[in-house]
N, C-alpha and C. Protein backbone atom coordinates (compact mmCIF):
# COMPACT_ATOMS: atom_id res chain seq x y z
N UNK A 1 -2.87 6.94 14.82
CA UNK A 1 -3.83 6.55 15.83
C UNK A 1 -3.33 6.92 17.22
N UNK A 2 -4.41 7.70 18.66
CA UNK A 2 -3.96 7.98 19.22
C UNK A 2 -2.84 6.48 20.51
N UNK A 3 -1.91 6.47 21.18
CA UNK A 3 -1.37 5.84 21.58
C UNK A 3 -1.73 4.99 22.57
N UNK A 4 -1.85 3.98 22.93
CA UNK A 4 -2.43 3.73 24.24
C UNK A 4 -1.66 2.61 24.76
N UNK A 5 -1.55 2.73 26.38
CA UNK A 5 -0.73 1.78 26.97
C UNK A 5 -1.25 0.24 27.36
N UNK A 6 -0.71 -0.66 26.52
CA UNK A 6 -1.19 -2.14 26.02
C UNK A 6 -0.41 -3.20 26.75
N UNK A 7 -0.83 -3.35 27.46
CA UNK A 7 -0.82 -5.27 28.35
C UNK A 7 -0.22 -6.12 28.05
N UNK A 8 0.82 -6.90 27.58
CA UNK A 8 0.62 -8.31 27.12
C UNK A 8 -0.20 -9.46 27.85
N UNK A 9 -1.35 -9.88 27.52
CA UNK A 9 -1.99 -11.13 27.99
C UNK A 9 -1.08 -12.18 28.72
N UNK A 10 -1.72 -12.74 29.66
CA UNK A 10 -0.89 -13.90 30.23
C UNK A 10 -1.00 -14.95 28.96
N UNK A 11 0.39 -15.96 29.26
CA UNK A 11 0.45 -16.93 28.52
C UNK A 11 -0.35 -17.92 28.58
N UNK A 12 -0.69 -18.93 28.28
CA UNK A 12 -1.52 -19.73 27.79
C UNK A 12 -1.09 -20.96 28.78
N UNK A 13 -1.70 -21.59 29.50
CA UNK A 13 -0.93 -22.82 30.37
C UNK A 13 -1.57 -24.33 29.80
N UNK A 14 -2.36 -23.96 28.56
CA UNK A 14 -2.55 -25.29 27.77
C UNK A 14 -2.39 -24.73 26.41
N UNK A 15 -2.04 -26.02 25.43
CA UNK A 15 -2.16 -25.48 24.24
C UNK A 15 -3.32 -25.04 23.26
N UNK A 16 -2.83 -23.74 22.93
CA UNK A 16 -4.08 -23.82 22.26
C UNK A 16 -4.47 -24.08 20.01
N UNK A 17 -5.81 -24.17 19.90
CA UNK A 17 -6.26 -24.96 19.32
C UNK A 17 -5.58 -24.58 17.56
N UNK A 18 -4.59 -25.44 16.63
CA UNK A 18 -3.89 -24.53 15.38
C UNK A 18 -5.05 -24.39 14.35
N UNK A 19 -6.66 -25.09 14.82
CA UNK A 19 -7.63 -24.41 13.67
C UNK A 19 -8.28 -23.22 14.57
N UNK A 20 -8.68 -22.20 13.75
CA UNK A 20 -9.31 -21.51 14.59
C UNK A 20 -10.36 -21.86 14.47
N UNK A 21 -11.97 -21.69 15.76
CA UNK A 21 -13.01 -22.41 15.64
C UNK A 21 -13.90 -21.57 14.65
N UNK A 22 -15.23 -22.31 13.97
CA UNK A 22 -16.00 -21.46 13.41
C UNK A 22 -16.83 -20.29 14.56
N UNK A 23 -16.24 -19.68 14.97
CA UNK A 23 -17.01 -18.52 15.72
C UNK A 23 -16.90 -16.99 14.53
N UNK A 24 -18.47 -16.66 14.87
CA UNK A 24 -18.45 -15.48 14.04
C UNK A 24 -17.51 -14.16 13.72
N UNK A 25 -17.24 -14.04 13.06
CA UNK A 25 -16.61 -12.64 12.08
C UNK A 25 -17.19 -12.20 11.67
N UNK A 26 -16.87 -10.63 11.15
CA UNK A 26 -17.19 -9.68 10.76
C UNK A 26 -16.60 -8.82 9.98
N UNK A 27 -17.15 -7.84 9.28
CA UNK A 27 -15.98 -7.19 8.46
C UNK A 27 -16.53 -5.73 8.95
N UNK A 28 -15.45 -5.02 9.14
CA UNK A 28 -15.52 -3.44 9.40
C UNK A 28 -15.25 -2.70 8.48
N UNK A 29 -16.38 -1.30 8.36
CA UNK A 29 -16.56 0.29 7.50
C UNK A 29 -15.00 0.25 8.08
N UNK A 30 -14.87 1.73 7.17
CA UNK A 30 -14.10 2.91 7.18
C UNK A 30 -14.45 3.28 8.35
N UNK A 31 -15.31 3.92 8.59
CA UNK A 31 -15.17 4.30 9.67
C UNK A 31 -15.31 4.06 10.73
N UNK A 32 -15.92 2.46 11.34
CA UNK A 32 -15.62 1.97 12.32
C UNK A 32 -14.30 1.44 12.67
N UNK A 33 -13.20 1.35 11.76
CA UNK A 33 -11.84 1.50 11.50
C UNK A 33 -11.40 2.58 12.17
N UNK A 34 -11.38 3.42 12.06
CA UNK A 34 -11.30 4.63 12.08
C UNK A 34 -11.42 5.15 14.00
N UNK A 35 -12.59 4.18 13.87
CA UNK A 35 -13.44 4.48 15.34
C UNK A 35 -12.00 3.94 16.35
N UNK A 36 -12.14 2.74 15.74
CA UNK A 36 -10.86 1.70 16.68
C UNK A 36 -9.46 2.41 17.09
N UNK A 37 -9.46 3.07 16.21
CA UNK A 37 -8.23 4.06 16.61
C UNK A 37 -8.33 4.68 17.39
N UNK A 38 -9.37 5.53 17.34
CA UNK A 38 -9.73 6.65 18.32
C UNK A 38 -9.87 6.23 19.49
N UNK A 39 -10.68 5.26 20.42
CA UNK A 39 -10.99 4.44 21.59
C UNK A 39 -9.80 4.02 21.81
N UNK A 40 -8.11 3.44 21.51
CA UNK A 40 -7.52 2.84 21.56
C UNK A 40 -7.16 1.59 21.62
N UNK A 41 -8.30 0.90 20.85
CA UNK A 41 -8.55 -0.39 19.97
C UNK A 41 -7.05 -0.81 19.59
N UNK A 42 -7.05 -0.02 18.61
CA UNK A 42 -6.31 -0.12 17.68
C UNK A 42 -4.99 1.07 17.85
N UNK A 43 -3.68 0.45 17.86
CA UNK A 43 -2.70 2.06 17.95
C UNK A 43 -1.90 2.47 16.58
N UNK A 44 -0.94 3.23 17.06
CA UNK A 44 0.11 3.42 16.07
C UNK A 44 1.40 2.19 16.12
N UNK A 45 0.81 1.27 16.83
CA UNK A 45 1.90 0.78 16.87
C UNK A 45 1.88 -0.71 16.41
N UNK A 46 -0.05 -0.75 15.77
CA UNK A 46 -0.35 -1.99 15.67
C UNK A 46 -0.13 -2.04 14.18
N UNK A 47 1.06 -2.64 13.26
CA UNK A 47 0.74 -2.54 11.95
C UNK A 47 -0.01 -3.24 11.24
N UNK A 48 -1.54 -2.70 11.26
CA UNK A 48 -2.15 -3.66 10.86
C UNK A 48 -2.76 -2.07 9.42
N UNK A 49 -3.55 -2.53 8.17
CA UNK A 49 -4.30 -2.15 7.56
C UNK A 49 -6.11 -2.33 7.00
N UNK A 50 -7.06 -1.67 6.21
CA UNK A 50 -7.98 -2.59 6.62
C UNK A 50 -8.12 -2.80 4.77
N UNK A 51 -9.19 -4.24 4.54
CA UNK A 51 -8.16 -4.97 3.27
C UNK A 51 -9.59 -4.89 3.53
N UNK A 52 -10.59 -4.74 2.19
CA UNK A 52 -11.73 -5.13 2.08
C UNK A 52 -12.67 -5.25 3.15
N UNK A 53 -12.62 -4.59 4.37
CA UNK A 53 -13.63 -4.88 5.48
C UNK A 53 -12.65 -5.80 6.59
N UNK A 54 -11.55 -6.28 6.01
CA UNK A 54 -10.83 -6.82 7.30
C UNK A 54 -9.49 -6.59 8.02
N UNK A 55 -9.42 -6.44 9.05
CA UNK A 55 -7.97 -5.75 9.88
C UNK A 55 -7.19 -6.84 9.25
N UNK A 56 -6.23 -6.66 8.84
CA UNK A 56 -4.95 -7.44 8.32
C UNK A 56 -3.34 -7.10 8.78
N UNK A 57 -2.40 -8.26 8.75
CA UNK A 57 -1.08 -7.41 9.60
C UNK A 57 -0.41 -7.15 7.76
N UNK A 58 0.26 -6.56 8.75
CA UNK A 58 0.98 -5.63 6.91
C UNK A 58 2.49 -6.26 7.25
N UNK A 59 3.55 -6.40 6.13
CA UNK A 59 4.73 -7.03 6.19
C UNK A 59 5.50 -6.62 7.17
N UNK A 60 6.06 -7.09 7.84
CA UNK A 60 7.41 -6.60 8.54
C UNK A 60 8.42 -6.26 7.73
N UNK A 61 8.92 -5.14 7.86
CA UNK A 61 10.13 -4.61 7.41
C UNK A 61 11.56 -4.72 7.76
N UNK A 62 11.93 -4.97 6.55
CA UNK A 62 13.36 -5.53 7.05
C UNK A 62 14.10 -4.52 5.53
N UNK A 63 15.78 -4.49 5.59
CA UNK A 63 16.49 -3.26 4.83
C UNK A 63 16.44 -3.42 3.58
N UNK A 64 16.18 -4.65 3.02
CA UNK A 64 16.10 -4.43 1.11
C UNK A 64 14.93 -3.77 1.07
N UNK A 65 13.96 -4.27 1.53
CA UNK A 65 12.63 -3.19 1.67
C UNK A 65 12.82 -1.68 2.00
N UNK A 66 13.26 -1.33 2.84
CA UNK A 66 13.60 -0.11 3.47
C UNK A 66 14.35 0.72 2.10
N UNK A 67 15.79 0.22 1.90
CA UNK A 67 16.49 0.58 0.95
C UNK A 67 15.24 1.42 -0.08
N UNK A 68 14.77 0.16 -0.62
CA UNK A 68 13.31 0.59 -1.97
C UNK A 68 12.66 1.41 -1.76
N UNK A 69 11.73 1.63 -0.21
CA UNK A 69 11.25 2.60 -0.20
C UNK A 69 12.39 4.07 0.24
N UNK A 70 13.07 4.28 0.90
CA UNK A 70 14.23 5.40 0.45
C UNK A 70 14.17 5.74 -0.73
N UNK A 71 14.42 5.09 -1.75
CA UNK A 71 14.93 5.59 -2.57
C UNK A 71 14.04 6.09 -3.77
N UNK A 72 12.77 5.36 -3.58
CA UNK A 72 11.33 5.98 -4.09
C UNK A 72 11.29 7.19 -3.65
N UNK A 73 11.58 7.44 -2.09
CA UNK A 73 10.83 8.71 -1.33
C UNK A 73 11.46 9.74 -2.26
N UNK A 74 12.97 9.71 -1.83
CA UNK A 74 13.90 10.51 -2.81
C UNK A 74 13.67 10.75 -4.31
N UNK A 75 13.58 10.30 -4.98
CA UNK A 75 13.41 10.27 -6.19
C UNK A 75 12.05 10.96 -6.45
N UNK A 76 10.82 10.33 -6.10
CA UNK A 76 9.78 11.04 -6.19
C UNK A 76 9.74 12.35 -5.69
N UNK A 77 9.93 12.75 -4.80
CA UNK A 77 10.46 13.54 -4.24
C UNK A 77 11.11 14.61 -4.34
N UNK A 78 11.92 14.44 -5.88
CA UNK A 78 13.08 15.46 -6.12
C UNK A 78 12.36 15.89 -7.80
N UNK A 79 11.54 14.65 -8.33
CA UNK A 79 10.45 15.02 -9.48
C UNK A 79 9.56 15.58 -9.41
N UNK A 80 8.66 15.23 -8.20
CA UNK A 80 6.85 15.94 -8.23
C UNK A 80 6.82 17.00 -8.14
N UNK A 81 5.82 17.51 -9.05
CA UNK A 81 5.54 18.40 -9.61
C UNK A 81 4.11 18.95 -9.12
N UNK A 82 3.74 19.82 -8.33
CA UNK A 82 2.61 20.27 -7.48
C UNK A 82 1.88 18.80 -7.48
N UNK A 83 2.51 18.05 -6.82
CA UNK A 83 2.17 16.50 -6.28
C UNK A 83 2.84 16.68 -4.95
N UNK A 84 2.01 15.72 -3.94
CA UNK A 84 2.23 14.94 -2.69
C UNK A 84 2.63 13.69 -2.41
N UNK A 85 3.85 13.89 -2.31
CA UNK A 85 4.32 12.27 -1.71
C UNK A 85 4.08 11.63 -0.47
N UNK A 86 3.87 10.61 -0.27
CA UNK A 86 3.44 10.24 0.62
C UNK A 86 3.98 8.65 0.93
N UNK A 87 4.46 8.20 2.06
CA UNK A 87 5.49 7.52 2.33
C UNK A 87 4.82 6.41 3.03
N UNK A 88 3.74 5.25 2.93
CA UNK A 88 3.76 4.32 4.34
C UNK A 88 2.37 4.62 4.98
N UNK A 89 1.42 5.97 4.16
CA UNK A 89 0.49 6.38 4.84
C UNK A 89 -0.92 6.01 3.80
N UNK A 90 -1.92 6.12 4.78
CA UNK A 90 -2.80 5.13 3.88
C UNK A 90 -3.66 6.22 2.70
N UNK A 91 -4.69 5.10 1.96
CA UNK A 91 -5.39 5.65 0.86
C UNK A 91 -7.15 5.15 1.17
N UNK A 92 -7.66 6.12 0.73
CA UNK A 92 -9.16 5.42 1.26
C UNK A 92 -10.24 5.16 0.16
N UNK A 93 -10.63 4.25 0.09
CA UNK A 93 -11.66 3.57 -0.82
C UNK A 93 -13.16 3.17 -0.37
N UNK A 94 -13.65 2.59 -0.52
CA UNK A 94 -15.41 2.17 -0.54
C UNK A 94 -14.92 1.37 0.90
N UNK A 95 -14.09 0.16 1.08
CA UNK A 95 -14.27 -0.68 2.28
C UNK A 95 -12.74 -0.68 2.45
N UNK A 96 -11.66 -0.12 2.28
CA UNK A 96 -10.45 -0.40 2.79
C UNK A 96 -9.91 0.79 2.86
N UNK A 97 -8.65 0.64 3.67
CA UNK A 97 -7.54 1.58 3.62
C UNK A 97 -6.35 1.28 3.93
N UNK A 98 -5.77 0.99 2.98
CA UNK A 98 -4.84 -0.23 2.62
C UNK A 98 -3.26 1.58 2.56
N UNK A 99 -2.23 0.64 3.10
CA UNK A 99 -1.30 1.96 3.41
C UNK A 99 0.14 1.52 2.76
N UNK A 100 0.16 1.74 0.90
CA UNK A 100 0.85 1.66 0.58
C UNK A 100 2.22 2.15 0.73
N UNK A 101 3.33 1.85 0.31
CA UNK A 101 4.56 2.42 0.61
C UNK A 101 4.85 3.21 -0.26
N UNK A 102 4.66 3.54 -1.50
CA UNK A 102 4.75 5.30 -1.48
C UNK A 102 3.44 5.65 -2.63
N UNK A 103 3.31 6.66 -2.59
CA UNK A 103 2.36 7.02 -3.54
C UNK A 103 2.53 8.62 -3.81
N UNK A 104 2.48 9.52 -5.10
CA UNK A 104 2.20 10.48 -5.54
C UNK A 104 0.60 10.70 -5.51
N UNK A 105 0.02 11.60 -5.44
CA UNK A 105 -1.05 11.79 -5.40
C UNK A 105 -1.31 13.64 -5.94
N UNK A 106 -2.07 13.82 -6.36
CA UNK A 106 -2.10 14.62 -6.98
C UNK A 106 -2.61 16.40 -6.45
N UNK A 107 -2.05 17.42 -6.47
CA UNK A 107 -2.60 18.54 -5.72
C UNK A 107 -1.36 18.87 -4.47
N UNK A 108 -1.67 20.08 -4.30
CA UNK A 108 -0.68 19.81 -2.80
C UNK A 108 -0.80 19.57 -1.59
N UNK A 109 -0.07 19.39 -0.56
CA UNK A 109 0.17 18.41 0.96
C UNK A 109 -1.42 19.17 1.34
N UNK A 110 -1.66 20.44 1.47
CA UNK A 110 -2.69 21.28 2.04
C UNK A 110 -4.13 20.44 1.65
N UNK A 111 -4.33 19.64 0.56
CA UNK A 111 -5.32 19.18 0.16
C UNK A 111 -5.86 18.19 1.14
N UNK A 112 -4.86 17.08 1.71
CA UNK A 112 -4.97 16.27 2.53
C UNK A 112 -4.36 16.00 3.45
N UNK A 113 -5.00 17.45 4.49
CA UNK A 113 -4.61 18.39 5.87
C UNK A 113 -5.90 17.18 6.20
N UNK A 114 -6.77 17.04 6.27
CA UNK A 114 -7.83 16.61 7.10
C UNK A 114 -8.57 14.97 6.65
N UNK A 115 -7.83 14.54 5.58
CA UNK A 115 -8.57 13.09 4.72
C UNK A 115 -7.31 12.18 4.28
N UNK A 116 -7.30 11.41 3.66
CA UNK A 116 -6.70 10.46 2.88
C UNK A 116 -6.75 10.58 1.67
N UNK A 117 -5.86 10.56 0.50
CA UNK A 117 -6.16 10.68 -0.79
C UNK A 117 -7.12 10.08 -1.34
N UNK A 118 -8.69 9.95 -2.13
CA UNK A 118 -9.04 8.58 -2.63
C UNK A 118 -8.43 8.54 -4.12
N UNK A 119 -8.83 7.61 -4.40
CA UNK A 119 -8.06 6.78 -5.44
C UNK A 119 -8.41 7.47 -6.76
N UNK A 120 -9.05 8.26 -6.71
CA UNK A 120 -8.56 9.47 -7.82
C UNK A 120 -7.99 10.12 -7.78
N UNK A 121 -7.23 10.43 -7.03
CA UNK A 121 -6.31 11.57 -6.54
C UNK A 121 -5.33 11.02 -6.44
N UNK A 122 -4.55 9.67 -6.46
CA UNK A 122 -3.85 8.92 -6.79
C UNK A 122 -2.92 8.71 -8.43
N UNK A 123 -1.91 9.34 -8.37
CA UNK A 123 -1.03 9.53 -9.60
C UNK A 123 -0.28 8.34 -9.76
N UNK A 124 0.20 7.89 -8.85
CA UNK A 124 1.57 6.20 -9.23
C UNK A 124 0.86 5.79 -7.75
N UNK A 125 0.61 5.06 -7.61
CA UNK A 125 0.78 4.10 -5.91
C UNK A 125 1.66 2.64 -6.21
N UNK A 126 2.77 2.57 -5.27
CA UNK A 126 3.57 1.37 -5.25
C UNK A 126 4.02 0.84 -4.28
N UNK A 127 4.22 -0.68 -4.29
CA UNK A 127 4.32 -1.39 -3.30
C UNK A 127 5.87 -2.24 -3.52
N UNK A 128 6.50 -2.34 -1.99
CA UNK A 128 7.39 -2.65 -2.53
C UNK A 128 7.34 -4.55 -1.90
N UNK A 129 7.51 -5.34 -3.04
CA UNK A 129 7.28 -6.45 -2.38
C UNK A 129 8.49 -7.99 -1.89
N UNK A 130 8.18 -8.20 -0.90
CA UNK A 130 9.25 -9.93 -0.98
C UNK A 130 8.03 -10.97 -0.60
N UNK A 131 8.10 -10.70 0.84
CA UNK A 131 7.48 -11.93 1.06
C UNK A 131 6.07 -11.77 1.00
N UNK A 132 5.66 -10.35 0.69
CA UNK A 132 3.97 -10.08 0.22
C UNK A 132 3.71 -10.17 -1.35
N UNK A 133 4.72 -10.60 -1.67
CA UNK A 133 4.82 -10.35 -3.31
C UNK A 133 3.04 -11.25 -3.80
N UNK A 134 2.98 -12.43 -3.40
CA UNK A 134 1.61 -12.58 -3.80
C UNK A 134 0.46 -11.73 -3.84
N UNK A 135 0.05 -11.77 -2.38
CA UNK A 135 -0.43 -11.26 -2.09
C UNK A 135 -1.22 -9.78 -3.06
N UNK A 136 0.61 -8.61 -2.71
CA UNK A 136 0.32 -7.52 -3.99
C UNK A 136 0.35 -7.91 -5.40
N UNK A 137 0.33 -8.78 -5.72
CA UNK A 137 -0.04 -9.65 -7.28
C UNK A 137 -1.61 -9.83 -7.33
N UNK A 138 -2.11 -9.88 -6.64
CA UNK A 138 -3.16 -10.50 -6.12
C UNK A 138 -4.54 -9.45 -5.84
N UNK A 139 -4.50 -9.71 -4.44
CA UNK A 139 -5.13 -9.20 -3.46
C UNK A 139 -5.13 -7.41 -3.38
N UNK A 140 -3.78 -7.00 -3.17
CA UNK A 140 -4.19 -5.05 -3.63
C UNK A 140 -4.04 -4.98 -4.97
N UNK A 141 -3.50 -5.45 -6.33
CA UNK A 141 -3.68 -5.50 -7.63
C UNK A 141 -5.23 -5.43 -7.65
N UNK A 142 -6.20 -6.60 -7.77
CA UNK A 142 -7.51 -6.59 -7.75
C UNK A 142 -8.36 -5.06 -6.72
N UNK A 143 -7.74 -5.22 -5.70
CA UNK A 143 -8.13 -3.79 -4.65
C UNK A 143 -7.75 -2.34 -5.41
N UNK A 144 -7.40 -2.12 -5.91
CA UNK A 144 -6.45 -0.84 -6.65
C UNK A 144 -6.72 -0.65 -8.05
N UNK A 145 -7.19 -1.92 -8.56
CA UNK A 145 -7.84 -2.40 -9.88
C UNK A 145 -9.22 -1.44 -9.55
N UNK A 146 -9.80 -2.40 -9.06
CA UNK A 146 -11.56 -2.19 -8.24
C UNK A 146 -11.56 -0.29 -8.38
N UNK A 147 -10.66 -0.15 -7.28
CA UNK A 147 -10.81 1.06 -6.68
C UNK A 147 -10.49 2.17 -7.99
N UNK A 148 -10.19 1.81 -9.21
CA UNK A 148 -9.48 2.75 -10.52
C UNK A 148 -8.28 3.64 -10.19
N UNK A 149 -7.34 3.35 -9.43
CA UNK A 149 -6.07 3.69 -9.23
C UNK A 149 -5.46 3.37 -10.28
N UNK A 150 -5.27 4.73 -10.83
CA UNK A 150 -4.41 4.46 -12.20
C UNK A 150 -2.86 4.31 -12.77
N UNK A 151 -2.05 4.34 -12.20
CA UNK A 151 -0.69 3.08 -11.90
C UNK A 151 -0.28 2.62 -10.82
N UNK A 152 -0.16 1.51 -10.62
CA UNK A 152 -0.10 0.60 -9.15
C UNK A 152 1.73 -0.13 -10.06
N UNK A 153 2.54 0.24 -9.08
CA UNK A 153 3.82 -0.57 -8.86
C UNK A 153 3.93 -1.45 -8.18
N UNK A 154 4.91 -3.06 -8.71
CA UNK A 154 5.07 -3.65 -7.40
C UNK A 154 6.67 -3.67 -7.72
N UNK A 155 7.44 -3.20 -7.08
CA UNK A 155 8.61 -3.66 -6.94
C UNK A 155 9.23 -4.66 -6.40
N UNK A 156 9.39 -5.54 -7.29
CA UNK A 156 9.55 -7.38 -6.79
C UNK A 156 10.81 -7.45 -6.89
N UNK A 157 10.89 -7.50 -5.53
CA UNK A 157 12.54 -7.69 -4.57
C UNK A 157 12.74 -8.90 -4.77
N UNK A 158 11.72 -10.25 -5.05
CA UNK A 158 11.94 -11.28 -5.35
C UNK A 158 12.47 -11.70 -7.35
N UNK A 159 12.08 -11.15 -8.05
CA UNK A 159 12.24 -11.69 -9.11
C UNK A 159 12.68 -10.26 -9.82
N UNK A 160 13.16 -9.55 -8.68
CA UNK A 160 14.44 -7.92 -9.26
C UNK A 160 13.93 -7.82 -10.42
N UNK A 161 12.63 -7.10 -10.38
CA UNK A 161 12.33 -6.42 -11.20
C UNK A 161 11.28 -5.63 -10.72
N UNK A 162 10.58 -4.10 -11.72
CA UNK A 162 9.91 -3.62 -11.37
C UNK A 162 8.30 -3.90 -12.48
N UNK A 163 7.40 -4.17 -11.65
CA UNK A 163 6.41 -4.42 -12.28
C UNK A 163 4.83 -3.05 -12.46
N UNK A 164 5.07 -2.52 -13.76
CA UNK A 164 3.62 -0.78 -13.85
C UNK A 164 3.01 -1.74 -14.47
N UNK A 165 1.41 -1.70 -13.95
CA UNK A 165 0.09 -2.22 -14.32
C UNK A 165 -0.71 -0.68 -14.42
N UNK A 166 -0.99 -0.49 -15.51
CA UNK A 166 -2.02 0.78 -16.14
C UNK A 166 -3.35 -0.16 -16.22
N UNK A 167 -3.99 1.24 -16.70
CA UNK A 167 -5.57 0.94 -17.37
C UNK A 167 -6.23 -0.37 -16.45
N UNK A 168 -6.42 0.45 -15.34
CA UNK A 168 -7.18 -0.36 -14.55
C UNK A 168 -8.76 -0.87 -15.14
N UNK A 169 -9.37 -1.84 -15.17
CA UNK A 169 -10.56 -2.23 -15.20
C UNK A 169 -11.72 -2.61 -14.45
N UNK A 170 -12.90 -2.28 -13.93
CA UNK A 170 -13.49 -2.89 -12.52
C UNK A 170 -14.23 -3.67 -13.07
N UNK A 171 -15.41 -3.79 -12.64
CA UNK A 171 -16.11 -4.93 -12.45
C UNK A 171 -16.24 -5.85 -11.20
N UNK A 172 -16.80 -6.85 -12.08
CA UNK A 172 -16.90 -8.22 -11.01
C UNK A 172 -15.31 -8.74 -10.89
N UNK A 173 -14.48 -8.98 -11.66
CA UNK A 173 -13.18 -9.25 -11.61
C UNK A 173 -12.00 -8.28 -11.58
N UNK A 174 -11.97 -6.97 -11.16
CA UNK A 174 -11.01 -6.20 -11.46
C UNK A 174 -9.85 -6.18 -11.86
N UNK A 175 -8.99 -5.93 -12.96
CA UNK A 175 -8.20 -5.88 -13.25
C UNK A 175 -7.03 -4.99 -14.05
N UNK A 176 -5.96 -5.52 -13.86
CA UNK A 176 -5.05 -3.97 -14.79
C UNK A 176 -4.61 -4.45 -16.58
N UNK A 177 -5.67 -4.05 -17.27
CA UNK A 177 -5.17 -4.41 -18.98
C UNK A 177 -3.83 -4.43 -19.40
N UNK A 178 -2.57 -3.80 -18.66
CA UNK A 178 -1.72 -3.76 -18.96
C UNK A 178 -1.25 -3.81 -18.55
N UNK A 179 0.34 -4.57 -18.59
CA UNK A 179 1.77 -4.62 -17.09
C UNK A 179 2.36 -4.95 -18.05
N UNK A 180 3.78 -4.19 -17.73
CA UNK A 180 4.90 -4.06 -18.34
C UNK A 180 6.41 -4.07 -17.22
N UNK A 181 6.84 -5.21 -17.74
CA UNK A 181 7.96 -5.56 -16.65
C UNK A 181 9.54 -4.97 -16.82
N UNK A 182 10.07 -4.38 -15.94
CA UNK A 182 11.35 -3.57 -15.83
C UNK A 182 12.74 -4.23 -15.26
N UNK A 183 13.14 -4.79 -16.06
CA UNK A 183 14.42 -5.22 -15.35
C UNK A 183 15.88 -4.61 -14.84
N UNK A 184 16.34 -5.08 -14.35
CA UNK A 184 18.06 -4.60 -13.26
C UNK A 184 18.22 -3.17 -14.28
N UNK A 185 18.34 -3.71 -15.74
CA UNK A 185 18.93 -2.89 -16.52
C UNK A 185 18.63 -1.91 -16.84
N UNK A 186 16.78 -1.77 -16.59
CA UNK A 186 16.32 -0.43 -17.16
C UNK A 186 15.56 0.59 -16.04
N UNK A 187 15.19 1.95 -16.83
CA UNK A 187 14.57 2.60 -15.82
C UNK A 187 13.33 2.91 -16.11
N UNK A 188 12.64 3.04 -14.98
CA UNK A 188 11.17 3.09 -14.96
C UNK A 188 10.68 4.64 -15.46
N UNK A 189 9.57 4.70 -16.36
CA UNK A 189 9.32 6.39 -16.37
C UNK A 189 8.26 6.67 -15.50
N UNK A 190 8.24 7.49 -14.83
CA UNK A 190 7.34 7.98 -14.12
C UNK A 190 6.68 9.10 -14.45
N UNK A 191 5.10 8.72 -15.01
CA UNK A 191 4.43 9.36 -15.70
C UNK A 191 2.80 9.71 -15.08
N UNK A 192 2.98 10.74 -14.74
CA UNK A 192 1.49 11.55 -14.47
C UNK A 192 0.86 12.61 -15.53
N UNK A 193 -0.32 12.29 -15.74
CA UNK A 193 -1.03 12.38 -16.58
C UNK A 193 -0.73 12.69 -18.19
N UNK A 194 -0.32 11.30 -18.54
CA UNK A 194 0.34 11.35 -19.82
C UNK A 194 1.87 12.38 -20.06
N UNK A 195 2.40 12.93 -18.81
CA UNK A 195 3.91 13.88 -18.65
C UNK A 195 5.06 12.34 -18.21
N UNK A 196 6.00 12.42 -19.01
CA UNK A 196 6.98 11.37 -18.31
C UNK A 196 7.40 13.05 -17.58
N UNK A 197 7.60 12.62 -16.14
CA UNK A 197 8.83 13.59 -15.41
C UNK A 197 10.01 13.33 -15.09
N UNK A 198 10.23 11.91 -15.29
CA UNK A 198 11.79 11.22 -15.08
C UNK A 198 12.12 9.93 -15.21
N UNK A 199 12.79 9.53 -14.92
CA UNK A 199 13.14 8.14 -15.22
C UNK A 199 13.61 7.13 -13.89
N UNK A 200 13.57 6.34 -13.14
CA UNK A 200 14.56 5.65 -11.95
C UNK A 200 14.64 4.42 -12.53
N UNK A 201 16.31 4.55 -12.10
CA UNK A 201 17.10 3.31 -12.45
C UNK A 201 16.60 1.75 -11.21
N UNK A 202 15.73 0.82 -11.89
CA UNK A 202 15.77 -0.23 -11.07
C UNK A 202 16.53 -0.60 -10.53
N UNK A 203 17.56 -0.62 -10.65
CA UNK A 203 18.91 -1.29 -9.96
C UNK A 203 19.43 -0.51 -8.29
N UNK A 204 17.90 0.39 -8.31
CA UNK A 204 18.72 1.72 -7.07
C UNK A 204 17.30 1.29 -6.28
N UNK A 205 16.56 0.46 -6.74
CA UNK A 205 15.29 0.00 -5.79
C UNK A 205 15.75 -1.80 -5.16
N UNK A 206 16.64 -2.23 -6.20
CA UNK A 206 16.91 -3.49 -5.58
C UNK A 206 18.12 -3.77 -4.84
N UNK A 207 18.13 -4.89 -4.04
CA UNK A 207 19.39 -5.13 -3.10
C UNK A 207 20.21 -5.22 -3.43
């Protein structure tokens, strides 16, 4: 998003209110998303994503996280096979564009010179999680479900392990028919379109 030079508001000289009031909301397209950037709404510096129609802040990063995604980048990286890796940058769907931390996607970098991958074009997308760990259990599981992204990772920094959900299902409830959990000890295969291309040792994604 282009950059723009941002204010901090004066402080507040009463307190203010810890419910927020019922005043109206809204949920924003793609591309009025999109728009916000451009006007300087919205920057590169605001980490926010958009989650079903709503601006949301995305985790703060701190180094066990960091570590995980490194070592995804690398790894994927040194496997894909006329695939695009993609590091932190977003994916676009019907009402979101949610900006996972890494994803293969399928075709090469030249494909998406001018767009976002959508979620067919999506080979592994994974998230690496601590304190969003719900959340990506949750909330982009069901989003990624919906959207037929066909393997969604969460790498749970909390319970050191790695978690592949296949065979996405949509509907009214979206969901992934299958998850299969990876512990310290083993390695994950990383498999596009029915090809294993390699293997990573969990123990090189956790702290």
């Amino acid at each position: 998003m282009t950059a723009a030079h941002v204010t901090k508001p004066p402080k507040p000289t009463v307190a203010l209110p810890a419910v927020i009031p019922p005043l109206p909301v809204r949920r924003f397209t793609v591309e009025e998303y999109h728009k916000l950037g451009e006007i300087g709404v919205l920057t590169e510096n605001d980490r926010v994503e958009l989650i079903h129609g709503w601006i949301v802040p995305k985790m703060t990063l701190n180094p066990p996280h960091n570590n995980a995604v490194t070592a995804l980048t690398e790894y994927f990286v040194r496997i894909a096979q006329n695939s695009t890796v993609r590091i932190q940058q977003p994916i676009t769907t019907l009402d979101s564009e949610p900006e996972p931390d890494a994803v293969i996607a399928v075709g090469p970098r030249a494909n998406y010179k001018g767009r976002q991958p959508k979620p067919s074009e999506v080979a592994i997308l994974v998230e690496v999680a601590d304190s969003s760990l719900k959340e990506d259990q949750t909330t982009k599981l069901e989003l990624y479900a919906g959207a037929k992204v066909a393997v969604y990772w969460i790498v749970n920094l909390v319970d050191r392990r790695v978690e592949v959900y296949t065979q996405p299902r949509g509907g009214k409830n979206p969901t992934y028919k299958q998850q299969t959990n990876y512990g310290p000890d083993d390695e994950v295969p990383v498999v596009i379109d029915g090809k294993e291309l390699g293997r990573i040792s969990v123990k090189e994604l956790l702290p």
